[in-house]
C-alpha atoms as a PDB file:
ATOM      1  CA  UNK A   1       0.000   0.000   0.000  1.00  0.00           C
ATOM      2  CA  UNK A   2       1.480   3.527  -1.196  1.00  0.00           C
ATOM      3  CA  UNK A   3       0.651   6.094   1.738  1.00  0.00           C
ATOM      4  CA  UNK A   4       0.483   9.559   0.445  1.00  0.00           C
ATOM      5  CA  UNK A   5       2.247  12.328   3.697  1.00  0.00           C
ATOM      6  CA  UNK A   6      -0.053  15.366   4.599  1.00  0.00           C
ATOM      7  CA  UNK A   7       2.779  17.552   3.683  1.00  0.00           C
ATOM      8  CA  UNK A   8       2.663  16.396  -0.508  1.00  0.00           C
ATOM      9  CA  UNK A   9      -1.093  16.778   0.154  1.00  0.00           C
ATOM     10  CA  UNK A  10      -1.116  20.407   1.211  1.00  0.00           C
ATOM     11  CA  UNK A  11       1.832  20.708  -1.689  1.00  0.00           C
ATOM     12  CA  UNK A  12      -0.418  18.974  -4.094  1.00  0.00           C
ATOM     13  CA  UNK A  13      -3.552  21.030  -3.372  1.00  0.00           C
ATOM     14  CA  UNK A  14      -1.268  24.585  -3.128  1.00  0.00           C
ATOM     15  CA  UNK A  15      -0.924  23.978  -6.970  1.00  0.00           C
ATOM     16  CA  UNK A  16      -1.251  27.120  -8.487  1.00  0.00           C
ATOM     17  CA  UNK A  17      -3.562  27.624 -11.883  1.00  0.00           C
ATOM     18  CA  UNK A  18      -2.406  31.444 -12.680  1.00  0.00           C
ATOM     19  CA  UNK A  19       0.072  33.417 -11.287  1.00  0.00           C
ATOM     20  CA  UNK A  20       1.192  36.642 -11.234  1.00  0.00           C
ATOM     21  CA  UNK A  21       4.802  38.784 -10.595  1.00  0.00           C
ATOM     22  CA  UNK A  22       5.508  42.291  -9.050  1.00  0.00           C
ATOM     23  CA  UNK A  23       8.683  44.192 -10.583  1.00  0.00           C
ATOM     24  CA  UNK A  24       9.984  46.206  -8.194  1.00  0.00           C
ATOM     25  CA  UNK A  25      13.038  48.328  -7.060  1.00  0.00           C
ATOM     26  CA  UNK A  26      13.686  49.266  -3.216  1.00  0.00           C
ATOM     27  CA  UNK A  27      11.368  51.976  -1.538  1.00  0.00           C
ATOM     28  CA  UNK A  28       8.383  52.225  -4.338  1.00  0.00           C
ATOM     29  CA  UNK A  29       5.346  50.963  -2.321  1.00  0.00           C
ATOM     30  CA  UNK A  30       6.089  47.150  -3.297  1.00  0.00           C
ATOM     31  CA  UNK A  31       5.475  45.857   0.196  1.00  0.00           C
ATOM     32  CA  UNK A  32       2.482  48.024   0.630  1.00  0.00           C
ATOM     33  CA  UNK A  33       0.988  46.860  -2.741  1.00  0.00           C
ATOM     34  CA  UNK A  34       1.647  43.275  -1.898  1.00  0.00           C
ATOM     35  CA  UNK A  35      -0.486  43.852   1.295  1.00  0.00           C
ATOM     36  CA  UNK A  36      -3.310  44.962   0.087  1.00  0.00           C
ATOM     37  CA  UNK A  37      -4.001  42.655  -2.864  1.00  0.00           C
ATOM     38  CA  UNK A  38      -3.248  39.911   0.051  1.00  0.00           C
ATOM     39  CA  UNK A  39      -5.638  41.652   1.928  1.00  0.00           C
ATOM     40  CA  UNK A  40      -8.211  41.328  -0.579  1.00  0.00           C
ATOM     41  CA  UNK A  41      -8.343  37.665  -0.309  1.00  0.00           C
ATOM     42  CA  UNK A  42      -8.196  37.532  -3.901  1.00  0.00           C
ATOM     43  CA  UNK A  43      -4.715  38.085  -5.165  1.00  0.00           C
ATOM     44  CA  UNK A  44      -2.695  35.233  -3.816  1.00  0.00           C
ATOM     45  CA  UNK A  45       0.012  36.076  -1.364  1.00  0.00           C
ATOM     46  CA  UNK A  46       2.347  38.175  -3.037  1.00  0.00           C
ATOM     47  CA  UNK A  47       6.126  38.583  -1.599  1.00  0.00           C
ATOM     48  CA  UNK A  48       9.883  37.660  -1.667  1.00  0.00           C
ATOM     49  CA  UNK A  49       9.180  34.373  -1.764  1.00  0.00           C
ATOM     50  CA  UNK A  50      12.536  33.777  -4.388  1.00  0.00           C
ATOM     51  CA  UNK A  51      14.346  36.381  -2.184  1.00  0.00           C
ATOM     52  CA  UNK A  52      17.776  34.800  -0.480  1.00  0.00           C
ATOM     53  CA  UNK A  53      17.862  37.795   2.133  1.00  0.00           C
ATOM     54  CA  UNK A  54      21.035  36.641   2.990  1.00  0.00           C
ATOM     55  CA  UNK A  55      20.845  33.506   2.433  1.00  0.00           C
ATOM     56  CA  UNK A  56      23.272  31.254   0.912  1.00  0.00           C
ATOM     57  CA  UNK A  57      20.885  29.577  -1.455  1.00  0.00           C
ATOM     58  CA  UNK A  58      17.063  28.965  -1.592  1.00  0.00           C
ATOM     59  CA  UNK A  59      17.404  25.685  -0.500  1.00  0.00           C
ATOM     60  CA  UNK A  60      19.074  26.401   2.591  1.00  0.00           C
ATOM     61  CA  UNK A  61      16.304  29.394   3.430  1.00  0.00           C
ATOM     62  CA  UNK A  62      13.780  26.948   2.917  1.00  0.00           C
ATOM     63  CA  UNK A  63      15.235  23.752   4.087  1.00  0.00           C
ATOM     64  CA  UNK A  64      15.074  21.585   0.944  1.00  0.00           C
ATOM     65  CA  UNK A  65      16.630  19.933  -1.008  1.00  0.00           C
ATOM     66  CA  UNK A  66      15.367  19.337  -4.882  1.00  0.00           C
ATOM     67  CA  UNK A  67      13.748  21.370  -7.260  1.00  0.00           C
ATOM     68  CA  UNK A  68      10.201  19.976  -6.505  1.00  0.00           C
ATOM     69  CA  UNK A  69      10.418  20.616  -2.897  1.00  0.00           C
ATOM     70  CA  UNK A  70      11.621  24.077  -3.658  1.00  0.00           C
ATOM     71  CA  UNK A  71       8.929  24.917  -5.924  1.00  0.00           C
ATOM     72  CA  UNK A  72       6.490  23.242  -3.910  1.00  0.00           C
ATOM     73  CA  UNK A  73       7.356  25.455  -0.858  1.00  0.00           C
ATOM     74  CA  UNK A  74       7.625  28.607  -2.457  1.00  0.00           C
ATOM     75  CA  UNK A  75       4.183  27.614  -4.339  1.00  0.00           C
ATOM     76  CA  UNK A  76       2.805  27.243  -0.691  1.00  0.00           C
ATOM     77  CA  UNK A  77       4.022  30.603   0.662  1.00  0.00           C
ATOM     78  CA  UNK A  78       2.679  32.459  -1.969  1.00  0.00           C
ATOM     79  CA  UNK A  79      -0.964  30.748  -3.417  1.00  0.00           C
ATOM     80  CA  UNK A  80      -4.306  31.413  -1.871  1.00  0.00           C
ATOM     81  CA  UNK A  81      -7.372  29.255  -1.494  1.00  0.00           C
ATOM     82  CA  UNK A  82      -8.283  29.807  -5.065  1.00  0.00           C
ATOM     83  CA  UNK A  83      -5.630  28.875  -6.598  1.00  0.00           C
ATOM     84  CA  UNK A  84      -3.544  32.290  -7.879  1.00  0.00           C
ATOM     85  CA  UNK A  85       0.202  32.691  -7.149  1.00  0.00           C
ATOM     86  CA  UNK A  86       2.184  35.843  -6.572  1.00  0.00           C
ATOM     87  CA  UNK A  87       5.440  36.709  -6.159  1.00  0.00           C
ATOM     88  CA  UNK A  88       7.650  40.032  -5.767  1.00  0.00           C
ATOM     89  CA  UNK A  89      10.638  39.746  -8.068  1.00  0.00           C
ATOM     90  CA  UNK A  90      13.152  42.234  -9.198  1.00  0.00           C
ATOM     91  CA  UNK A  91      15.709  41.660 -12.394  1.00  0.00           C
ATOM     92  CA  UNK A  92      18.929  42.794  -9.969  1.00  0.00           C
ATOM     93  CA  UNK A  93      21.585  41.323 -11.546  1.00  0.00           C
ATOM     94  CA  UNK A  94      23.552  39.818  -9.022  1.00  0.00           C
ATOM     95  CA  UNK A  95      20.682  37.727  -7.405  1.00  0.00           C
ATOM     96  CA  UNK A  96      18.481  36.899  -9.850  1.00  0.00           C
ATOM     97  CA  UNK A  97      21.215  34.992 -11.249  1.00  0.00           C
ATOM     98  CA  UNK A  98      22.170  33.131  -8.463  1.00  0.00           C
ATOM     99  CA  UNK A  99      18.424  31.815  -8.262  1.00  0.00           C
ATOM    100  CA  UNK A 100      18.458  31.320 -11.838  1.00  0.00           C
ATOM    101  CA  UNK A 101      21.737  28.973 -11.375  1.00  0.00           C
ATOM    102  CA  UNK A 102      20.072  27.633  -8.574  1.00  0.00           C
ATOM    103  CA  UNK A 103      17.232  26.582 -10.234  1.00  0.00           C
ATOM    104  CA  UNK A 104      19.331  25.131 -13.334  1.00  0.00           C
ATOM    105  CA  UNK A 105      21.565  23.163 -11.583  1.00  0.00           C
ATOM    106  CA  UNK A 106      18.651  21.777  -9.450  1.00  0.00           C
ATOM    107  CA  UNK A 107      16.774  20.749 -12.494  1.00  0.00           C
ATOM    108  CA  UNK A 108      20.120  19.188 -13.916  1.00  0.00           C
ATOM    109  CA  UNK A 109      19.719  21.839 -16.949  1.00  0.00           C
ATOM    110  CA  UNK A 110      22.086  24.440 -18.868  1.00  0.00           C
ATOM    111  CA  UNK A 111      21.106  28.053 -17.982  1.00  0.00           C
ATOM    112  CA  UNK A 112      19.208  29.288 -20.736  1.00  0.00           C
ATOM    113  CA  UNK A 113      19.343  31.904 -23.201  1.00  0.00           C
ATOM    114  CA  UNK A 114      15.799  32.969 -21.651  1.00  0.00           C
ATOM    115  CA  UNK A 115      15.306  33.117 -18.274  1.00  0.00           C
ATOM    116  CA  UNK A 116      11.467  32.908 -18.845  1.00  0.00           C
ATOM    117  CA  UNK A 117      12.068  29.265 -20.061  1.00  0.00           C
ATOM    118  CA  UNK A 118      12.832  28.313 -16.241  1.00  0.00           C
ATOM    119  CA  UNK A 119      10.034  30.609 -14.848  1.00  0.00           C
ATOM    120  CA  UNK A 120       7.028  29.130 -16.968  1.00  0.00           C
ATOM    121  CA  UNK A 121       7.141  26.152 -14.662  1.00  0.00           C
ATOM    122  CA  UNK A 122       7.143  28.237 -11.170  1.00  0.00           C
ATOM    123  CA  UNK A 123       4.482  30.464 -12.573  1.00  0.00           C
ATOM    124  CA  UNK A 124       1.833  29.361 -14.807  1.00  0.00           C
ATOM    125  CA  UNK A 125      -0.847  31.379 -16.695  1.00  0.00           C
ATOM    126  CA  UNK A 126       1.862  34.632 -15.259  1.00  0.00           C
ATOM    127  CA  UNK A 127       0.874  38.356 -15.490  1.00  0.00           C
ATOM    128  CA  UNK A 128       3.203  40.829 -14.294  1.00  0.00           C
ATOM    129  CA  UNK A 129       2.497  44.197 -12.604  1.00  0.00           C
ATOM    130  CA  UNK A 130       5.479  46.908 -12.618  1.00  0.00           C
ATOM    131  CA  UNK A 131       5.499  49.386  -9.211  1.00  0.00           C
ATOM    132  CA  UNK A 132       7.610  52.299  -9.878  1.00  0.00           C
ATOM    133  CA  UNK A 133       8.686  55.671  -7.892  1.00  0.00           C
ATOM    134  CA  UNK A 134       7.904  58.758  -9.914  1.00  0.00           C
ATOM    135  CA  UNK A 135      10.085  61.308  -7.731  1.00  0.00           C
ATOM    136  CA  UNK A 136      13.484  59.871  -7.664  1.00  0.00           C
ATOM    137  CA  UNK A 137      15.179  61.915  -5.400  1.00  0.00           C
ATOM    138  CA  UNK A 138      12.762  61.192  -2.351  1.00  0.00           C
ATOM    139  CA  UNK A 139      12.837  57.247  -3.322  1.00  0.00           C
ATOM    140  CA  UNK A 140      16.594  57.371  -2.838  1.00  0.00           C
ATOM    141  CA  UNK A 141      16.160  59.347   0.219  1.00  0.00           C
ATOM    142  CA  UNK A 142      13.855  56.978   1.602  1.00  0.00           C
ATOM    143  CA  UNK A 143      16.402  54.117   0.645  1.00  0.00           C
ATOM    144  CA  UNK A 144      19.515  55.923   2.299  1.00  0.00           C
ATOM    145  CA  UNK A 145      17.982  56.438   5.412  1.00  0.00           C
ATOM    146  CA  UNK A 146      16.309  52.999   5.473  1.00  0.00           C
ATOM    147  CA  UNK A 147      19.981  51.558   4.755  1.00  0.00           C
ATOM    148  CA  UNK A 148      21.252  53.729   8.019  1.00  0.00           C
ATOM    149  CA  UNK A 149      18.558  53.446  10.227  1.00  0.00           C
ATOM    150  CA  UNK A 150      17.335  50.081   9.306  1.00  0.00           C
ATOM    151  CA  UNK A 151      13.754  50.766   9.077  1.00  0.00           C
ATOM    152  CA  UNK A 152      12.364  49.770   6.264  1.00  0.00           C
ATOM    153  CA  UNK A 153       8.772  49.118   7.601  1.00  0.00           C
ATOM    154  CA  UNK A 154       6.467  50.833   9.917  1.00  0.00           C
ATOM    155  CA  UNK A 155       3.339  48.254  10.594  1.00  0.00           C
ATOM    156  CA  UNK A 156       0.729  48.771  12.684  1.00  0.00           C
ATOM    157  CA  UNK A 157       1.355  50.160  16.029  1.00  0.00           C
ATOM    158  CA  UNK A 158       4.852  50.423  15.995  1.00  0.00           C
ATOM    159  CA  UNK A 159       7.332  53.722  16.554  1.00  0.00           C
ATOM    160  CA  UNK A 160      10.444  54.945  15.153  1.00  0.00           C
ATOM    161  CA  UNK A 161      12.965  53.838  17.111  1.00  0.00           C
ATOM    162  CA  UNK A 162      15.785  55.891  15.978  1.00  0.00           C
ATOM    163  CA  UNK A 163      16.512  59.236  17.601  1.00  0.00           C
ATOM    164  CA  UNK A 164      16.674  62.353  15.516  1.00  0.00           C
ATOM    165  CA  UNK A 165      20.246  63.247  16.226  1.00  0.00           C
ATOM    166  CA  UNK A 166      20.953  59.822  14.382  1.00  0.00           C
ATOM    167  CA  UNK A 167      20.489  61.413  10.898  1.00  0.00           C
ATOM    168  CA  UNK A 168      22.308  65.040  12.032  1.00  0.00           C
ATOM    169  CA  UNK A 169      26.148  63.180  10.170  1.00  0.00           C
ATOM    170  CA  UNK A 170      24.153  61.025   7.470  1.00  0.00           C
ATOM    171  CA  UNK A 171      23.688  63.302   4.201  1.00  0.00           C
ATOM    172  CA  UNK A 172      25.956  61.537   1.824  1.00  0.00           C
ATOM    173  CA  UNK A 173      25.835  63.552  -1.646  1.00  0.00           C
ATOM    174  CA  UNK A 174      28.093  59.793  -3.025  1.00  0.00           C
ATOM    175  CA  UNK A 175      25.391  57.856  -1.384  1.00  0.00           C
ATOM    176  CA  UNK A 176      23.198  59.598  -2.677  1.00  0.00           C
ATOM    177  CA  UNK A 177      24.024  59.802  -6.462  1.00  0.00           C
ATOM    178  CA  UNK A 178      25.201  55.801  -6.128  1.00  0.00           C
ATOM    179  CA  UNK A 179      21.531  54.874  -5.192  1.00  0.00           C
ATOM    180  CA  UNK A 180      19.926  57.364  -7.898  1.00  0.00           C
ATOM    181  CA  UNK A 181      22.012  55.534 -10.721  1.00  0.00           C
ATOM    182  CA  UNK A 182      20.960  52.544  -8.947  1.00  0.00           C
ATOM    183  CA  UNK A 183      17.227  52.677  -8.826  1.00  0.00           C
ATOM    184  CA  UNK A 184      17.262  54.291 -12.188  1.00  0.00           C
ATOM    185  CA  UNK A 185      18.680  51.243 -13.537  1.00  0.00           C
ATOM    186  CA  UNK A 186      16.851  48.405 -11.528  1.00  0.00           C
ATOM    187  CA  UNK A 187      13.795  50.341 -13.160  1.00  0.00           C
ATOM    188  CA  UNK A 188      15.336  50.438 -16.741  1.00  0.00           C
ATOM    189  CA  UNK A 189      16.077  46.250 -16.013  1.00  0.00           C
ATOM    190  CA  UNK A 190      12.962  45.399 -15.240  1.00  0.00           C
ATOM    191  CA  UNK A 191      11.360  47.497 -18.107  1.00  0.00           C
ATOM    192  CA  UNK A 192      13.956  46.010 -20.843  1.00  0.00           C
ATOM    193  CA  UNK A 193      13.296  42.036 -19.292  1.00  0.00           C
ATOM    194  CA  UNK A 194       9.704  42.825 -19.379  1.00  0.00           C
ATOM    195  CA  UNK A 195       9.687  44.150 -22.912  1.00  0.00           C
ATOM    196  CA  UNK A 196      12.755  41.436 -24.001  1.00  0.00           C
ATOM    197  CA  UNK A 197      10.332  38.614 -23.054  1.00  0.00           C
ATOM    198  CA  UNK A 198       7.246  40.229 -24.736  1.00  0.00           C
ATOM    199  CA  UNK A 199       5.687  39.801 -20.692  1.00  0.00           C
ATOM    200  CA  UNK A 200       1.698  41.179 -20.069  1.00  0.00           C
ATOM    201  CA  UNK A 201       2.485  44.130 -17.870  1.00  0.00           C
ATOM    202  CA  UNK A 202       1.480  47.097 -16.894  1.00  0.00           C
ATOM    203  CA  UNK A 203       3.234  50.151 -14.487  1.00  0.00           C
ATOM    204  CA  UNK A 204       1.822  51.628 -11.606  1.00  0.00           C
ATOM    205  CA  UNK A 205       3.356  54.259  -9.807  1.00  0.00           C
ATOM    206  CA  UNK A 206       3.994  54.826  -5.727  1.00  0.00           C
ATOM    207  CA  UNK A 207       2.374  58.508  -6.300  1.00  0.00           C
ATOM    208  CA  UNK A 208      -0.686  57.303  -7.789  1.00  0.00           C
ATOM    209  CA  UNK A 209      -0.899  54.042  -5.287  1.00  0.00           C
ATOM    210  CA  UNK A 210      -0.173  56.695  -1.984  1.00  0.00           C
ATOM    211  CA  UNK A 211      -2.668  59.029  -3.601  1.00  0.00           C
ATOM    212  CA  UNK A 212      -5.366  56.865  -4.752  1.00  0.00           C
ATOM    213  CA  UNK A 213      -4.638  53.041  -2.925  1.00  0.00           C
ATOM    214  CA  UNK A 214      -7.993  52.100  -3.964  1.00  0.00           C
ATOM    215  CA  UNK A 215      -8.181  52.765  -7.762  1.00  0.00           C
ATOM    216  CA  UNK A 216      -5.005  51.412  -8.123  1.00  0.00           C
ATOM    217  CA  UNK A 217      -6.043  48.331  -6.555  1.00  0.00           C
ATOM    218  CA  UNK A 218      -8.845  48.335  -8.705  1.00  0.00           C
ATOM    219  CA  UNK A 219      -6.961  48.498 -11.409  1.00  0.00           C
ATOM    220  CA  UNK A 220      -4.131  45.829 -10.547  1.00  0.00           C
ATOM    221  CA  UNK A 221      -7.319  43.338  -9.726  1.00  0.00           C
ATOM    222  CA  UNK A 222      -8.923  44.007 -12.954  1.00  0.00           C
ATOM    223  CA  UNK A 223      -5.690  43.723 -14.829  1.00  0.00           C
ATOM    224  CA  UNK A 224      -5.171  40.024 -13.248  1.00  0.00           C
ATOM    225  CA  UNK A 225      -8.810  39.850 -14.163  1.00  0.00           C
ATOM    226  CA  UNK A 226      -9.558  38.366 -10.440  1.00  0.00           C
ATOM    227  CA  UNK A 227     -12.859  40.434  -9.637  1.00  0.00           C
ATOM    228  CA  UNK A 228     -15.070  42.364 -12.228  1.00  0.00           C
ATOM    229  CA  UNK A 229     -16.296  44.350  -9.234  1.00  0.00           C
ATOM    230  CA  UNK A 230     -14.940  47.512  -7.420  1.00  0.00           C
ATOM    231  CA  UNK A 231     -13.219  46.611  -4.423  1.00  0.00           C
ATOM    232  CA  UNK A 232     -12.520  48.419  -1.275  1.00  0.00           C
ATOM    233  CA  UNK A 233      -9.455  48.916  -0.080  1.00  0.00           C
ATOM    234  CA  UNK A 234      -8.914  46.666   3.039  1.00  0.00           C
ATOM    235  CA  UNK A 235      -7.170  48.372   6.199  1.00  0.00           C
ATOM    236  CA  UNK A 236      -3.042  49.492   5.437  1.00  0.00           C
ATOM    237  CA  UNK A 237      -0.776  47.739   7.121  1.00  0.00           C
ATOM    238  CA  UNK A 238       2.191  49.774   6.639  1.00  0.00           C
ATOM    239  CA  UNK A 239       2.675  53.340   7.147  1.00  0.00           C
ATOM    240  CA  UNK A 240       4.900  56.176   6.159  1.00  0.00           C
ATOM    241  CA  UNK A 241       8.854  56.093   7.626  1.00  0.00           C
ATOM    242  CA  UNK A 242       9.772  59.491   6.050  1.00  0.00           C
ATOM    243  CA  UNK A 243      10.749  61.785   9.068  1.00  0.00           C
ATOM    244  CA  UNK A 244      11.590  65.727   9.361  1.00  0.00           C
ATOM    245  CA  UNK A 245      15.240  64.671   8.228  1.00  0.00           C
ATOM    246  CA  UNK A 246      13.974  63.076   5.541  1.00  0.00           C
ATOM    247  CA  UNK A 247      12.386  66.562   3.863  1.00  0.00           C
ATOM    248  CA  UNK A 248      16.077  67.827   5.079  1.00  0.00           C
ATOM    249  CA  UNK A 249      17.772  65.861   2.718  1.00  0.00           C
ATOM    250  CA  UNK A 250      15.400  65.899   0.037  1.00  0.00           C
ATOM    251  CA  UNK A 251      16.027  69.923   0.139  1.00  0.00           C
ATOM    252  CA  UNK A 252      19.307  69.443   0.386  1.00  0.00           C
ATOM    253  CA  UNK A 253      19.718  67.543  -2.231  1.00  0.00           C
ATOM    254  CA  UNK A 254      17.600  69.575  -4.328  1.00  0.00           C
ATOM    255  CA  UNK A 255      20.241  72.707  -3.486  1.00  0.00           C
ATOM    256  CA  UNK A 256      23.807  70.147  -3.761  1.00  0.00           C
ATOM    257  CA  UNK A 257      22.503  69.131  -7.352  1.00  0.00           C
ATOM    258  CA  UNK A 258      22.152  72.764  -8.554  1.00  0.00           C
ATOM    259  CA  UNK A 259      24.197  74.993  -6.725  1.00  0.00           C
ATOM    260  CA  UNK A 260      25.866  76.105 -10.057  1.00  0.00           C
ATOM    261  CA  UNK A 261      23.114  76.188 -12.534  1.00  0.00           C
ATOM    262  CA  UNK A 262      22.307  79.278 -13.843  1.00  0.00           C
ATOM    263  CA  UNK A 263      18.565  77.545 -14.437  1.00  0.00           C
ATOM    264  CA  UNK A 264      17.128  75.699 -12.083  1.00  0.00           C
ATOM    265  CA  UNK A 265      15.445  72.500 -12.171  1.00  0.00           C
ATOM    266  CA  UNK A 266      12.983  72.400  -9.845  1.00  0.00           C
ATOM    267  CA  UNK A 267      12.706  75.357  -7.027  1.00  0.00           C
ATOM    268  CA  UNK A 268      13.318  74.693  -3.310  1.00  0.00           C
ATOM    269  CA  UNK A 269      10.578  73.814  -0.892  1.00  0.00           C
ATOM    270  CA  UNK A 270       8.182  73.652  -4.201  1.00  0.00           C
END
């Protein structure tokens, strides 16, 4: 007699039959997005489910040890009652690559030309949705101080922790233009994979989901064509960690940038 485990069962019946992937770069309203189609109870369970967060491997994060138990597990974290699976992904170079070998050498396969040849497997029937920042210079604000302070997330109830005279030495004009070149770029990678791989996509924009959370939940929902209906927008989870040193730097850097141009960009305080 063949007994079937609980655990393959649960696997078995976390199966997903569509899927769907959020492109993201740091500090553009991904995690916030990802709660509230969650919060729908509609959407899946979007998040860094194929994140190594320090991690040697995915294996290791997950303890397992083949591709099937991988994908299984990561299939489980991220798929709802109804069947859809999400993810939040980014095309960073460095670690999208390592899962990508990961995944290869797991399988017993060459890495191919395509990523997307590997990905059809994980994520079947897969739309994508694109979150960008608008405004870079407060999304690498937000990311500098979230790299010195290390808070990335407000939920709920919870305080900053970090004194103000923390950020008095932080301004970092390098820092700063590093991360701009940087989150311009993650944004141009995910835009050229997106458009290299002829994906279904569409942007939506941290100004537009701050501004409006519940018409551009609307219009992710109707995009993955999960509801024809309006929804409300369930209860935020997360809240804003901009400070008063924040809107320091951000004039600050509005001032470094231009201090010789005869025109100005943009005017201070505007």
């Amino acid at each position: 007699m063949k007994f079937v485990t609980i655990s393959s069962i649960e696997n078995r019946q976390m199966q997903p039959k569509t899927s769907y992937r959020i492109w993201h770069a740091p500090r553009v309203g991904s995690s916030l997005l990802c709660q509230l189609l969650e919060d729908t109870g509609l959407a899946g369970k979007p998040g860094e489910h194929l994140s190594l967060h320090g991690n040697p491997s995915l294996c290791e994060k997950y303890g397992v040890k083949t591709y099937e138990g991988l994908r299984d597990h990561v299939w489980n974290l991220g798929t709802d009652k109804a069947g859809i699976f999400a993810a939040k992904v980014s095309s960073h170079a460095s670690y999208h690559l390592e899962i990508i070998s990961e995944i290869c050498a797991l399988r017993r396969k060459p890495i191919p030309t395509s990523y997307e040849e590997l990905w059809s497997d994980f994520f079947p029937d897969c739309k994508h949705i694109v979150i960008i920042r608008l405004n870079k210079v407060r999304q690498i604000v937000s990311w500098w101080k979230a790299i010195q302070d290390n808070e990335w997330h407000l939920r709920g109830e919870e305080v900053r922790k970090t004194p103000p005279e923390f950020y008095e030495d932080k301004f970092d004009i390098n820092a700063f233009m590093h991360l701009y070149h940087e989150a311009v770029l993650r944004d141009a990678a995910n835009q050229e994979y997106i458009a290299q791989n002829n994906l279904s996509a569409i942007t939506v924009t941290y100004e537009d989901l701050i501004a409006d959370p519940e018409a551009t939940l609307n219009r992710c929902l109707h995009w993955l064509e999960l509801t024809q209906d309006w929804i409300e927008v369930p209860k935020m989870r997360y809240k804003q960690t901009a400070n008063d040193h924040s809107e320091i730097w951000v004039q600050r850097l509005y001032e470094d940038l231009q201090k010789d141009w005869e025109k100005k960009a943009v005017s201070i305080n505007s």
